[in-house]
Structure formats: C-alpha cells, structure tokens
N, C-alpha and C. Protein backbone atom coordinates (compact mmCIF):
# COMPACT_ATOMS: atom_id res chain seq x y z
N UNK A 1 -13.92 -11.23 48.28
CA UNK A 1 -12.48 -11.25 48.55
C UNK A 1 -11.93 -12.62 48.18
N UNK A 2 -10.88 -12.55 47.49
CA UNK A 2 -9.99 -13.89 47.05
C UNK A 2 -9.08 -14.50 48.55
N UNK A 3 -9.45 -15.26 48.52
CA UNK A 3 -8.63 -15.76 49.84
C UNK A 3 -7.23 -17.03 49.15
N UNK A 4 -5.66 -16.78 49.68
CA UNK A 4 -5.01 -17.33 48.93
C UNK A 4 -4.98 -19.07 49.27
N UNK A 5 -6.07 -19.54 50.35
CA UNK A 5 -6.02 -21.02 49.73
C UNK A 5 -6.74 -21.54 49.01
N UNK A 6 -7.80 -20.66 47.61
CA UNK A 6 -8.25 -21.23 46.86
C UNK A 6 -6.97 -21.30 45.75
N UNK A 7 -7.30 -21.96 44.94
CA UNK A 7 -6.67 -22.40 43.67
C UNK A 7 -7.36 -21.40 42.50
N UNK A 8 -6.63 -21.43 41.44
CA UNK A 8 -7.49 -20.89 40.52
C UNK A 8 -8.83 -21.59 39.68
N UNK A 9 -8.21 -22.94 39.48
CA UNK A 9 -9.48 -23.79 39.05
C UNK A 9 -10.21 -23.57 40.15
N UNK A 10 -10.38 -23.98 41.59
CA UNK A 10 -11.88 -24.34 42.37
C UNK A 10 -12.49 -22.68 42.31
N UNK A 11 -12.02 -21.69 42.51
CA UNK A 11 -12.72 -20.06 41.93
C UNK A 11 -12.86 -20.57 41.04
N UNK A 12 -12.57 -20.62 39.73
CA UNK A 12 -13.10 -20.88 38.52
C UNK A 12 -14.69 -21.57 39.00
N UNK A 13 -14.88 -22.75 39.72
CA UNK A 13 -15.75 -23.50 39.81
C UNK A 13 -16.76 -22.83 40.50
N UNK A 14 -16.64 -21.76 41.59
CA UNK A 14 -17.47 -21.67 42.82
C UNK A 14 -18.12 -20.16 41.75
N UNK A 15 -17.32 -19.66 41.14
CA UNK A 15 -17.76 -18.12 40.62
C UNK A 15 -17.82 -18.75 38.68
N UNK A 16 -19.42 -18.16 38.36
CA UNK A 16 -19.74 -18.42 37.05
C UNK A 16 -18.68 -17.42 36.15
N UNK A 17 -18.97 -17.85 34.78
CA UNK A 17 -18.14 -17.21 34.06
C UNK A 17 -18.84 -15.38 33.74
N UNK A 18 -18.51 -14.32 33.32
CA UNK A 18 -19.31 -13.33 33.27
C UNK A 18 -19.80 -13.84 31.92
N UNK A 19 -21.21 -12.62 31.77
CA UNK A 19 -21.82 -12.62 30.48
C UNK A 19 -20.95 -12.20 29.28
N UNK A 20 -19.98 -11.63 29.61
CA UNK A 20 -19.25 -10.97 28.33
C UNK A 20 -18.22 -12.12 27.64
N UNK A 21 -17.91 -13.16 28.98
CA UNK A 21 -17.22 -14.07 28.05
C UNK A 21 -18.09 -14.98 27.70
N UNK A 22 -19.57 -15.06 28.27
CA UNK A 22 -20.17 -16.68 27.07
C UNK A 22 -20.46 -15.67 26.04
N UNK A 23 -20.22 -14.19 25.64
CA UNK A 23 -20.74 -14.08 24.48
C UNK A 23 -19.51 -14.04 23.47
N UNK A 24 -18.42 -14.61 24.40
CA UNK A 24 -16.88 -14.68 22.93
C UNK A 24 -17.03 -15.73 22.48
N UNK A 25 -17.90 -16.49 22.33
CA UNK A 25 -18.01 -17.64 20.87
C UNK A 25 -18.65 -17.24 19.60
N UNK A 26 -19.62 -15.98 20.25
CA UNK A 26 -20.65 -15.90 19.19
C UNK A 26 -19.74 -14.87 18.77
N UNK A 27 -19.12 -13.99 19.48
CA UNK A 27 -18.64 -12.71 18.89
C UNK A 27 -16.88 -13.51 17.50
N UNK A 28 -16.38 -14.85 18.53
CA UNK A 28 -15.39 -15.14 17.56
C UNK A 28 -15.91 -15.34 16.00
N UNK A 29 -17.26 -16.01 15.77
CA UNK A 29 -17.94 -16.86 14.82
C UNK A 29 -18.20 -15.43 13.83
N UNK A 30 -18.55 -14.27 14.24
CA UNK A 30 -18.31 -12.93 13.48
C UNK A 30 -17.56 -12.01 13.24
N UNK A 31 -16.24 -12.48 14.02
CA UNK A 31 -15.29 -12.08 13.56
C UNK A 31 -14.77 -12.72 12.34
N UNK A 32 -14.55 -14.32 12.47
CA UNK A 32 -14.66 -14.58 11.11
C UNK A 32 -14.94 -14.34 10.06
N UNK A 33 -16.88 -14.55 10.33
CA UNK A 33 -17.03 -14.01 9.05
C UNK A 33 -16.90 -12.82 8.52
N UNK A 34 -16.62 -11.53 9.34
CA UNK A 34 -16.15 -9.91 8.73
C UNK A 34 -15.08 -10.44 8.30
N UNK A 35 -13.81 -10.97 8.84
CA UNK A 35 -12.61 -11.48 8.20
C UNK A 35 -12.66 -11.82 7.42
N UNK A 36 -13.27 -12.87 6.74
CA UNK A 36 -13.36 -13.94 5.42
C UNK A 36 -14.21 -12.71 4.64
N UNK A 37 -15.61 -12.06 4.68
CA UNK A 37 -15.90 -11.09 3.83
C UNK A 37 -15.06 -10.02 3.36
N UNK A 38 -14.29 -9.46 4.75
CA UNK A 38 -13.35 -8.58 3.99
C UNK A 38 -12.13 -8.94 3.14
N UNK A 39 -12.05 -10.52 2.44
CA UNK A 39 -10.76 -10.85 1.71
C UNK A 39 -10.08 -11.23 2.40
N UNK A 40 -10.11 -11.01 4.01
CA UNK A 40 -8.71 -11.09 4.72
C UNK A 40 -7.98 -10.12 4.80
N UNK A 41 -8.25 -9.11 4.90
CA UNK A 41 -7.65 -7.62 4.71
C UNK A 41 -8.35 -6.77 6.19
N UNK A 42 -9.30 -7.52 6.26
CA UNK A 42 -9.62 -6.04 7.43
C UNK A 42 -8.78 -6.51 8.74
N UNK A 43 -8.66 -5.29 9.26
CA UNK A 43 -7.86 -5.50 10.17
C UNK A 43 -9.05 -5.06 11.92
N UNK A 44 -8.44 -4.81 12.80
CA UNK A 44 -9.49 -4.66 14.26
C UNK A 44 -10.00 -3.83 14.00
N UNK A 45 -9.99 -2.76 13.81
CA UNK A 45 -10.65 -1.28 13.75
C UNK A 45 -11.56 -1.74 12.57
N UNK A 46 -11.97 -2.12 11.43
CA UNK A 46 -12.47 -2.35 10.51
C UNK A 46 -13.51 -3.20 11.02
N UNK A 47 -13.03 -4.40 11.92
CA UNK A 47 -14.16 -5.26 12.12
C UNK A 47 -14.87 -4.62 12.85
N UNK A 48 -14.25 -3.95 13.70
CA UNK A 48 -15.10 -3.16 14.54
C UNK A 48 -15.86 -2.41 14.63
N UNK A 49 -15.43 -1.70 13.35
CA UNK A 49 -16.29 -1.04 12.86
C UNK A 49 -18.07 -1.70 12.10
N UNK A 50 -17.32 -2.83 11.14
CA UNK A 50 -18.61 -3.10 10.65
C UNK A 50 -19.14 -4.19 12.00
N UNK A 51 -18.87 -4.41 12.82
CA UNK A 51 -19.68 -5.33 13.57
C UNK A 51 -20.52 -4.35 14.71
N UNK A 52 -20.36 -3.08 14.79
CA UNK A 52 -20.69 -1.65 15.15
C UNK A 52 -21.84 -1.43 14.65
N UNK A 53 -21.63 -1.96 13.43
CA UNK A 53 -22.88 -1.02 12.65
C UNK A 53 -24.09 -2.26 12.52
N UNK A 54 -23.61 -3.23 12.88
CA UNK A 54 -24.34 -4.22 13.17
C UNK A 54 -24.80 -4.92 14.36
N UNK A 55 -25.04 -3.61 15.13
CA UNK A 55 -25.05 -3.65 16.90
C UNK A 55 -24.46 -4.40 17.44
N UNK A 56 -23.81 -4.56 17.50
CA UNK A 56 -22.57 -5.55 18.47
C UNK A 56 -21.92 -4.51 19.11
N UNK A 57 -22.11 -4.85 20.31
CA UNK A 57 -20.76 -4.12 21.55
C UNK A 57 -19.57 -4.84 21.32
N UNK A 58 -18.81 -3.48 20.87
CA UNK A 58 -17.55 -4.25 21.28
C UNK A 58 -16.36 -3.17 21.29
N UNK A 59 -15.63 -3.60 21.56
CA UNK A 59 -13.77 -2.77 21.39
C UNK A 59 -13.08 -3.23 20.39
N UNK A 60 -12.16 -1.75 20.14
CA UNK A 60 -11.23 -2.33 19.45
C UNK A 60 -10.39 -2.80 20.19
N UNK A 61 -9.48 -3.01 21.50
CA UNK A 61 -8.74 -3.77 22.21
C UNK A 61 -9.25 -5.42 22.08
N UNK A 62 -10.43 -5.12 22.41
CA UNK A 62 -11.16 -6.76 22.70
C UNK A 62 -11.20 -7.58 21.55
N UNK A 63 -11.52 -6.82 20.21
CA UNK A 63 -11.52 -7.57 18.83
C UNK A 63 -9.92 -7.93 18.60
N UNK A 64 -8.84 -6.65 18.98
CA UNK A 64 -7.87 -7.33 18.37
C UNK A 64 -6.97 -8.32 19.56
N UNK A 65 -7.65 -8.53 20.73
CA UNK A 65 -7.49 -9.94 21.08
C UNK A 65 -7.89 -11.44 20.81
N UNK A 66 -8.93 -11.22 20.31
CA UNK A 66 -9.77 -12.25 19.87
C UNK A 66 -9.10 -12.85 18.46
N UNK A 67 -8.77 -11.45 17.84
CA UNK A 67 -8.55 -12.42 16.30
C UNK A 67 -7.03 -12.77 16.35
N UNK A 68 -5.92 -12.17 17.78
CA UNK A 68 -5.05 -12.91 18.00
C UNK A 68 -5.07 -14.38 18.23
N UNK A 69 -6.19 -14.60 19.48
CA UNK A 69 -6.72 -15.71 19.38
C UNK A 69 -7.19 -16.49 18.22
N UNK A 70 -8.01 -16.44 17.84
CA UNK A 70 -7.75 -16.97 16.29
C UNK A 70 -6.74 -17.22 15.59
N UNK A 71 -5.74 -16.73 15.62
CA UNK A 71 -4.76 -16.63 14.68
C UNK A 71 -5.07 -15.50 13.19
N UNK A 72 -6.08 -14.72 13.22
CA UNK A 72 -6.33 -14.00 12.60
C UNK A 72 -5.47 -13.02 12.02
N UNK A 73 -4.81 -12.11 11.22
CA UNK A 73 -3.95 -11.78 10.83
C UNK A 73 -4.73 -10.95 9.35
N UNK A 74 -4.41 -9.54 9.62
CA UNK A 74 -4.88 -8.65 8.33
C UNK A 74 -3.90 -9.21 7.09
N UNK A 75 -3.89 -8.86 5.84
CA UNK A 75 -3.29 -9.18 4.98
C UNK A 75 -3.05 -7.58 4.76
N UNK A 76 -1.37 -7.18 4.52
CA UNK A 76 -1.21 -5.39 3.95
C UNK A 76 -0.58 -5.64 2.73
N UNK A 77 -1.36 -4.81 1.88
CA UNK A 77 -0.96 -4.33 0.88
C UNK A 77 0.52 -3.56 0.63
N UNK A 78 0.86 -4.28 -0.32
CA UNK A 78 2.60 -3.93 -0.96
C UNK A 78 2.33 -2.80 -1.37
N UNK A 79 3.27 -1.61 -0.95
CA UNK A 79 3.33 -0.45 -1.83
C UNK A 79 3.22 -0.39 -3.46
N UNK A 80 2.93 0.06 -3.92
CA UNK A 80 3.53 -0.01 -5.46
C UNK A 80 4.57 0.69 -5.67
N UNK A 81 5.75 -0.10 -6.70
CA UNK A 81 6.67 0.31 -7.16
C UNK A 81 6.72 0.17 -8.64
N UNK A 82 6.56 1.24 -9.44
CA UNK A 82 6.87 1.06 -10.93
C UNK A 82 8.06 0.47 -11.51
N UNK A 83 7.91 -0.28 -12.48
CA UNK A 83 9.13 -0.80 -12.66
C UNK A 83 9.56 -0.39 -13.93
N UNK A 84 10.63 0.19 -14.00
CA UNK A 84 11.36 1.33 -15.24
C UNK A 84 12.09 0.28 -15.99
N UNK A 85 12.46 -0.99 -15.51
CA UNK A 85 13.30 -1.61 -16.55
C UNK A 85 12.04 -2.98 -16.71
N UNK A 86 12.42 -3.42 -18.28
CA UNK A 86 12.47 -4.43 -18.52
C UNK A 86 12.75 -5.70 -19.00
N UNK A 87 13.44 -6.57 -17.83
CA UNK A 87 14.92 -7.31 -17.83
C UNK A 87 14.55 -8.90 -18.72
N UNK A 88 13.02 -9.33 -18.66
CA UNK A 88 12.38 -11.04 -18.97
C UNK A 88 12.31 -10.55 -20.18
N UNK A 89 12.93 -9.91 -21.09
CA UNK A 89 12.92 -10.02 -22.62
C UNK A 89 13.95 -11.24 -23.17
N UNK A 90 13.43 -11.03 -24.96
CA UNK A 90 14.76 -12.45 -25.47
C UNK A 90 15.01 -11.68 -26.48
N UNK A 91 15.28 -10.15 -26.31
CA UNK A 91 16.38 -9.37 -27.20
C UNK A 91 17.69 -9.59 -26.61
N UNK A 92 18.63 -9.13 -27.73
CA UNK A 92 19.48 -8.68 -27.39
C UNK A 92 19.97 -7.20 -26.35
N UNK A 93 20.86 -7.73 -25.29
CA UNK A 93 20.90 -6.18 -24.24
C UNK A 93 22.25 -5.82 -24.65
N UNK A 94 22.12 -4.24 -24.89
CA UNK A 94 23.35 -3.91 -25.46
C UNK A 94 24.79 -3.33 -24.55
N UNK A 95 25.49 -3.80 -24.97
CA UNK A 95 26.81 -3.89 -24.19
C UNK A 95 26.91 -2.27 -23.94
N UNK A 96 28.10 -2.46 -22.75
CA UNK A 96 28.43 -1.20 -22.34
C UNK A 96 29.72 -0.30 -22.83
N UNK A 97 29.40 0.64 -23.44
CA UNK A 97 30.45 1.47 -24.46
C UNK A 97 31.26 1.98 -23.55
N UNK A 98 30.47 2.23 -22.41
CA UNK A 98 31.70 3.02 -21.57
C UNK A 98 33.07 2.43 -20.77
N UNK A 99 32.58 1.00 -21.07
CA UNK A 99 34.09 0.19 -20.83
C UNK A 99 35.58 -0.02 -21.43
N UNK A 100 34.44 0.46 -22.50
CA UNK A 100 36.03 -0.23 -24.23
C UNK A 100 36.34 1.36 -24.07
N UNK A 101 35.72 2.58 -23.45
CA UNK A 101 36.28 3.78 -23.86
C UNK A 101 37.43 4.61 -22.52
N UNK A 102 38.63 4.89 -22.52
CA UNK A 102 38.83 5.87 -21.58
C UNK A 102 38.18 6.52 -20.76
N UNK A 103 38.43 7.31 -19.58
CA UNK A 103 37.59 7.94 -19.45
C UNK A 103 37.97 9.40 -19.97
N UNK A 104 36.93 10.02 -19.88
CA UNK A 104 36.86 11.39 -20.59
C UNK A 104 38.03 12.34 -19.83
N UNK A 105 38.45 13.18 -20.68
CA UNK A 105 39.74 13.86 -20.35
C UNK A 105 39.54 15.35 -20.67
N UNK A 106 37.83 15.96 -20.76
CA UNK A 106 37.80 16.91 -21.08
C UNK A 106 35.87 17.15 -21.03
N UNK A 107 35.66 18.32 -20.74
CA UNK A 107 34.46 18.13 -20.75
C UNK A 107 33.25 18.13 -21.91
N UNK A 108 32.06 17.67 -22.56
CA UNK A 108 31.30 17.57 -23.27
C UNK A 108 32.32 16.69 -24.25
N UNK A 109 32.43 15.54 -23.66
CA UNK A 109 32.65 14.37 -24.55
C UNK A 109 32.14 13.12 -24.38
N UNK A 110 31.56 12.83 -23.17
CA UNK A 110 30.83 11.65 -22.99
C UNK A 110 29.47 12.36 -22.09
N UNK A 111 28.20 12.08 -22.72
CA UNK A 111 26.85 12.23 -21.78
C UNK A 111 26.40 10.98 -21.51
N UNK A 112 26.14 10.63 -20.42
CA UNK A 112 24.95 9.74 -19.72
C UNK A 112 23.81 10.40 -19.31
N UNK A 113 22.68 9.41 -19.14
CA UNK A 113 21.33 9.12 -19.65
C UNK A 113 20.83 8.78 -18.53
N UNK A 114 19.57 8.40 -17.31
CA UNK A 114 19.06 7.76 -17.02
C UNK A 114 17.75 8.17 -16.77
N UNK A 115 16.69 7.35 -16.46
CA UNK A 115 15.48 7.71 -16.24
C UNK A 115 15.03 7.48 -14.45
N UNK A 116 14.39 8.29 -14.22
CA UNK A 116 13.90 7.53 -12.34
C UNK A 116 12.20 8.46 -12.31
N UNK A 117 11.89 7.26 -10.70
CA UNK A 117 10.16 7.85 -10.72
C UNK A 117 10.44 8.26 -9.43
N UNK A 118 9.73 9.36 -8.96
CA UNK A 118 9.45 10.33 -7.98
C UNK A 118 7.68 10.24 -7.70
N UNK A 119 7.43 9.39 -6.21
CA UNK A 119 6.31 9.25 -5.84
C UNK A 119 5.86 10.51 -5.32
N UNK A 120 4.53 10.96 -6.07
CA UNK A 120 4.01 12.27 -5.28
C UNK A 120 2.33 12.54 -4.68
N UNK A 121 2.12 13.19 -4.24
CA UNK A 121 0.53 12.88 -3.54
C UNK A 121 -0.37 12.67 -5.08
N UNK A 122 -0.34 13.27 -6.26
CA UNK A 122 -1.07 13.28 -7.25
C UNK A 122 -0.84 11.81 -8.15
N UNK A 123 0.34 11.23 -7.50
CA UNK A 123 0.48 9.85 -8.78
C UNK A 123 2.23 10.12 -8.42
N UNK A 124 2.52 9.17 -9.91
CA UNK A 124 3.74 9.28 -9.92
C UNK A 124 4.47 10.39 -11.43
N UNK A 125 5.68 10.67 -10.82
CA UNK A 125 6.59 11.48 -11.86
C UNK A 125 7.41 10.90 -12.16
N UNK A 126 7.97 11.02 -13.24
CA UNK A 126 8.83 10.12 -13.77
C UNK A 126 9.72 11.40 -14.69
N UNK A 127 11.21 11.52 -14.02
CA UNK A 127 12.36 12.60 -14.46
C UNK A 127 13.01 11.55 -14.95
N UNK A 128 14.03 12.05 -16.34
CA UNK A 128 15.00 11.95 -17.39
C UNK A 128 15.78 13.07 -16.55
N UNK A 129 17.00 12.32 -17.08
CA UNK A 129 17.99 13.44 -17.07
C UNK A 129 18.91 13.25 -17.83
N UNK A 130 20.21 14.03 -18.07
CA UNK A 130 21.27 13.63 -18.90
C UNK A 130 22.62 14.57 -17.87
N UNK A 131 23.71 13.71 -17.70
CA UNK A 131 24.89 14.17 -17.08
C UNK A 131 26.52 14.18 -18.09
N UNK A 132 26.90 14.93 -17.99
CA UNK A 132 28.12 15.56 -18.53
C UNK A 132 29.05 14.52 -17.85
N UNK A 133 29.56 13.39 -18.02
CA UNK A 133 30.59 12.39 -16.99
C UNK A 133 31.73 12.80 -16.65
N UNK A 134 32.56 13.79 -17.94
CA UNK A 134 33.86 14.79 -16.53
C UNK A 134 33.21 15.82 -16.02
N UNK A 135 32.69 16.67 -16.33
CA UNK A 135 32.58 17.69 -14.72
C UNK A 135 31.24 16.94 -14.26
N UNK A 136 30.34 16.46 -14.34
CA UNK A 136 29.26 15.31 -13.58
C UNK A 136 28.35 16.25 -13.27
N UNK A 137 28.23 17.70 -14.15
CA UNK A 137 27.02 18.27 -14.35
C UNK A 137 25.93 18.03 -15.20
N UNK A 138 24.43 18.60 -14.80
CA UNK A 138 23.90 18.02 -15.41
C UNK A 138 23.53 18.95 -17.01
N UNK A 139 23.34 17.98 -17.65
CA UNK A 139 23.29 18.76 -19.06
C UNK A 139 21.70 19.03 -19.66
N UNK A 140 21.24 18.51 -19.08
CA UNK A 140 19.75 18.59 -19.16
C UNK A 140 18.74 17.30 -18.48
N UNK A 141 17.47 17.59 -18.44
CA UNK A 141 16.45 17.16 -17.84
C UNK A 141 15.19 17.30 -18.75
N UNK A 142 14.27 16.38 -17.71
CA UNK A 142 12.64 16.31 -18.39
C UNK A 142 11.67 15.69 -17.79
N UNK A 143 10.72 16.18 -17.13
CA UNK A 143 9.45 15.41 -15.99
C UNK A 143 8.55 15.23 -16.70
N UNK A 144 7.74 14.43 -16.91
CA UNK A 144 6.15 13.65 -17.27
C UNK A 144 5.50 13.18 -16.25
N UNK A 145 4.65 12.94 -16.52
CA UNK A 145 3.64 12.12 -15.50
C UNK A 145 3.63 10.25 -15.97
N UNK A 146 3.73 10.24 -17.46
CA UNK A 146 3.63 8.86 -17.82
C UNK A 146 5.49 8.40 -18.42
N UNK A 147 5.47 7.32 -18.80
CA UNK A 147 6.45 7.01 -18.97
C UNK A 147 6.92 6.42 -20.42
N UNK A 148 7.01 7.48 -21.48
CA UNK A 148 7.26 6.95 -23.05
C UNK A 148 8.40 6.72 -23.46
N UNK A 149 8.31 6.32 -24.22
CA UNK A 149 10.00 6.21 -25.41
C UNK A 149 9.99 7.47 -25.56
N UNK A 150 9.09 8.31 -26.19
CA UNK A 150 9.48 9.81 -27.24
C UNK A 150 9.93 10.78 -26.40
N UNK A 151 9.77 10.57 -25.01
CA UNK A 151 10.51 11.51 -24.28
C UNK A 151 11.64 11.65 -23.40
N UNK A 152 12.22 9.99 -23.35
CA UNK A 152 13.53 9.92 -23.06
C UNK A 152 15.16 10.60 -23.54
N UNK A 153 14.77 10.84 -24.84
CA UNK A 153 15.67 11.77 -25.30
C UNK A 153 15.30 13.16 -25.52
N UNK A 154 14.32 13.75 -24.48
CA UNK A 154 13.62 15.35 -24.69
C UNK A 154 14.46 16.00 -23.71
N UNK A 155 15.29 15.35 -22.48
CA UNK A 155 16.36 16.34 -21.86
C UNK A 155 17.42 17.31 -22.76
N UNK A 156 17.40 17.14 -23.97
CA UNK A 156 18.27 18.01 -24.73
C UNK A 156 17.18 19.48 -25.27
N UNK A 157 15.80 18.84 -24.61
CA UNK A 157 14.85 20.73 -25.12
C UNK A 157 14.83 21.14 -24.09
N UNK A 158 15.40 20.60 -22.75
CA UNK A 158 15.49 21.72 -21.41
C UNK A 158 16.85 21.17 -20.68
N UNK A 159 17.54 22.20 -21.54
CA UNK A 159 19.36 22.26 -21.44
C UNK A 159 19.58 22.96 -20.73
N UNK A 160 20.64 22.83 -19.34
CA UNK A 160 20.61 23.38 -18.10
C UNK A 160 22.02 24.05 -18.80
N UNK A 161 22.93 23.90 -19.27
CA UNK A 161 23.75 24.38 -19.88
C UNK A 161 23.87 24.90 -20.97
N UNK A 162 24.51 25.31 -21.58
CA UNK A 162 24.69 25.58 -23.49
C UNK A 162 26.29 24.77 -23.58
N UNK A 163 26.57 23.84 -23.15
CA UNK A 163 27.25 23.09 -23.91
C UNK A 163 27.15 22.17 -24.67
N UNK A 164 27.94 21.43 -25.95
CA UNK A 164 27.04 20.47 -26.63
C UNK A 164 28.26 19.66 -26.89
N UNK A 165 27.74 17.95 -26.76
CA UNK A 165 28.92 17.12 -26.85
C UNK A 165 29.78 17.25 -27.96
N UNK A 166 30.69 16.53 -28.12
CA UNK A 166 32.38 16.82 -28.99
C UNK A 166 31.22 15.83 -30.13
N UNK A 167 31.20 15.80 -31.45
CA UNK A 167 31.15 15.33 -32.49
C UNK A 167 32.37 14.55 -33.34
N UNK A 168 31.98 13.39 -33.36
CA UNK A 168 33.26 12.64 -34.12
C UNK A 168 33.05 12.62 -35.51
C-alpha cells in the first residue's frame, strides 16, 4: 500500500525498478538498429514484428512508446502522382488562340482538348478527351494505360457525336 507521506522519489528508492524496465535500454539499442536497417521507414508494428521474430517480448503499444522516446519517427512514402505536363523545357510555349478569338456563337466551331490520369487498382489510366466549347459536349474521347503523343489526337476514332467542326 502507498501511503501519502511518501514522496515519489523516496518509493522510487525503497521499491527496485521492475525487470521489464532494466530491460528498456537493451530493447531501445534494437529498436534502433531495426530503425536504421529498415531505412527509417519501419514504423511500430514492423519493429515489432521483426524484433518478434527475433525473440524479443514485446508490444506494439510499448515499442511505439519507446521510439517516441527516442524521437524515432517512420519516414511515409509520397503517393505517386504522374505528371502530364512538362513545364522545365527551353521551347517555345504556344500562346493561347482562344483569347484573340470570340467566343463561339454556334455549335462545332471551336473544340478543346485535354488529357487527365485516373488512378486504378491495376496502375494508372490515362483519358483524352475533346469538348465542343458552345454546347460543352463532349465530342469524343480515348483511355490507354500509357501515355503517348500518337494517341492524343485518337478522341476523333471514338466520336460520341457525329458532329464535325466548321472548316475555314
């Protein structure tokens, strides 16, 4: 029984420490090194795992106090994002036509263009499309898996419409 005129230091003094904490020096010194082997990437469950398989008792609560203590800290991986444009060139980028022009006053006289990627469990997709800018339907489309030149202009072989722009 704790009686409240001890202090916490003189308990500290009269009652030894348990076995489980003289063994958090040895257990910090392998947390490390799973840390530093795994890159810096593994996180509690990981160490725990491999320090598991390397008979060590332990928790995952207890590891991921310890490597708080430490200052330990998993490193996570950035999603990937494909990147569809590319802006660090020393071409020329070509101006925008659709400024110097009206806007359209009738339909199938101006089409726009763009490309986008659609993340899916198999990889990524990557859709073209093409839009009609007065009625803002679409005039055609086109999905791949990779991402070429030769098929950015293939939304005109799967034409959601049968209309075809005004010819000057």
């Amino acid at each position: 029984m704790l009686t409240p005129n001890y202090s916490q230091q003189q308990l500290s003094r009269l009652f030894p420490r348990r076995p489980r904490c003289r063994n958090e020096q040895a257990l910090h010194d392998q947390i490390k090194t799973c840390f530093t082997a795994g890159r810096n990437a593994y996180g509690c469950r990981r160490i725990c795992r491999s320090l598991r398989q390397q008979q060590v008792r332990c928790g995952k609560n207890r590891i991921y106090r310890l490597m708080r203590e430490l200052g330990l800290r998993a490193k996570c991986k950035r999603r990937f994002k494909p990147q569809t444009t590319d802006s660090a060139h020393h071409r020329p980028v070509a101006e925008n036509l659709l400024k110097t022009v009206p806007p359209p006053a009738g339909a199938n006289q101006v089409w726009v263009a763009d490309i986008t990627y659609i993340p899916t469990k198999e990889g990524w997709l990557y859709l073209a499309g093409m839009l009609d800018l007065c009625t803002r339907q679409c005039v055609g489309w086109h999905m791949d898996d990779n991402r070429q030149m030769t098929w950015s202009l293939a939304p005109c072989g799967a034409p959601v419409t049968d209309s075809n722009p005004a010819r000057d």
